[in-house]
Protein backbone atom coordinates (compact mmCIF):
# COMPACT_ATOMS: atom_id res chain seq x y z
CA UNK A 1 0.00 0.00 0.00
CA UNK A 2 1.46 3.31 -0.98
CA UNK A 3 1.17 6.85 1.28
CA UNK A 4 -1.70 7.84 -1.18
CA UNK A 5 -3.82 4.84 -0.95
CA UNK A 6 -3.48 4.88 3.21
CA UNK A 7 -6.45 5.47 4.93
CA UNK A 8 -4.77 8.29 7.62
CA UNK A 9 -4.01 10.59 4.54
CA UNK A 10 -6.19 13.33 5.20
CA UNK A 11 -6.65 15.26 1.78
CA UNK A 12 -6.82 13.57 -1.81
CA UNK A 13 -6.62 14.84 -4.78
CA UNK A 14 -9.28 14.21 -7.24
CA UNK A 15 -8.16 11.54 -8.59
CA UNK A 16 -8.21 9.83 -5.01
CA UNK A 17 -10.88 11.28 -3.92
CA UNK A 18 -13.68 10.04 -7.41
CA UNK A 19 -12.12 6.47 -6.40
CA UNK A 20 -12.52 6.91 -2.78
CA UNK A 21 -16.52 8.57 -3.44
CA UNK A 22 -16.79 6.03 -6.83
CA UNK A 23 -17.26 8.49 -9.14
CA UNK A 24 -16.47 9.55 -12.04
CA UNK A 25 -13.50 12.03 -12.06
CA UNK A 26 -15.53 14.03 -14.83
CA UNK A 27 -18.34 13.96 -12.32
CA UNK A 28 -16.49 15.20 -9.31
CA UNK A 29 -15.26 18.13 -11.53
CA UNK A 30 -18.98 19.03 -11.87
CA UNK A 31 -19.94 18.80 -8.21
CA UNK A 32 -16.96 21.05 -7.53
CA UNK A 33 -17.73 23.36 -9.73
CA UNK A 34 -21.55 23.49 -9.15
CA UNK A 35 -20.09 23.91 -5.09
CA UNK A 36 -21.87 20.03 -4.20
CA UNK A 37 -19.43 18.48 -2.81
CA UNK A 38 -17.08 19.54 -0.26
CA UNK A 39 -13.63 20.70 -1.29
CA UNK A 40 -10.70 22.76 -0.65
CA UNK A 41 -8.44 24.99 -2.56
CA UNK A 42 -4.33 24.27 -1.88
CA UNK A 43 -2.78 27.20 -4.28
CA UNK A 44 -4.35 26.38 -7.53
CA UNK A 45 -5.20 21.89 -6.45
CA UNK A 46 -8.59 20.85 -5.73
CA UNK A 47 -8.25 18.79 -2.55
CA UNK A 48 -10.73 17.00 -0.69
CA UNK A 49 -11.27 16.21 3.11
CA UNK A 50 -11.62 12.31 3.63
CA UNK A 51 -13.20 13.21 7.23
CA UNK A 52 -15.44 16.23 5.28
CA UNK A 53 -15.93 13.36 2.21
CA UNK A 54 -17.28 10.54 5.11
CA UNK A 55 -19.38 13.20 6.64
CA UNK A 56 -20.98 14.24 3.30
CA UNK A 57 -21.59 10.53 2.77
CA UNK A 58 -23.45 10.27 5.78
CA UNK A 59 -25.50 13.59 5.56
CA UNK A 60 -26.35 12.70 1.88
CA UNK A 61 -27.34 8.84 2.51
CA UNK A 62 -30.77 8.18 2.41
CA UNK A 63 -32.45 5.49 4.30
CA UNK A 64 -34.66 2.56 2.79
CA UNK A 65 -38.71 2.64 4.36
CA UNK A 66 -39.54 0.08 6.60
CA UNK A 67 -42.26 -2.03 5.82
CA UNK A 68 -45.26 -1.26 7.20
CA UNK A 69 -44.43 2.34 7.43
C-alpha cells in the first residue's frame, strides 16, 4: 500500500478522492464546480477532506422505508 492509498491521509486529490466517493473524475469536476461536494483549494489543487468526504456521505445517505411504514 502506498502513502496515497493509506487510509490516515487526510486530503486527496481528485483523482483519489472520485475512487474513494466512486465516481467519475468528470463527475467530481462538476460537483466542484456546481459547489456540491465539499472541497478545498491548496494554491491552484482541488483537494478534498476524507473526514469532510465521510461526513458528506453520511449527511447525503438516504435510508430505505420500513415495511409497514
Amino acid at each position: 500500500m502506498s502513502w496515497s492509498d493509506s487510509p490516515n491521509k487526510r486530503f486527496l486529490d481528485v483523482k483519489e478522492a472520485s475512487k474513494h466517493l466512486g465516481l467519475a473524475e468528470s463527475t467530481l469536476y462538476t460537483m466542484v464546480s456546481q459547489r456540491r461536494i465539499p472541497f478545498t483549494k491548496m494554491g491552484r489543487r482541488t483537494k478534498f477532506d476524507r473526514h469532510k468526504l465521510d461526513q458528506w456521505i453520511r449527511e447525503h445517505s438516504v435510508e430505505p422505508l420500513r415495511k409497514g411504514s
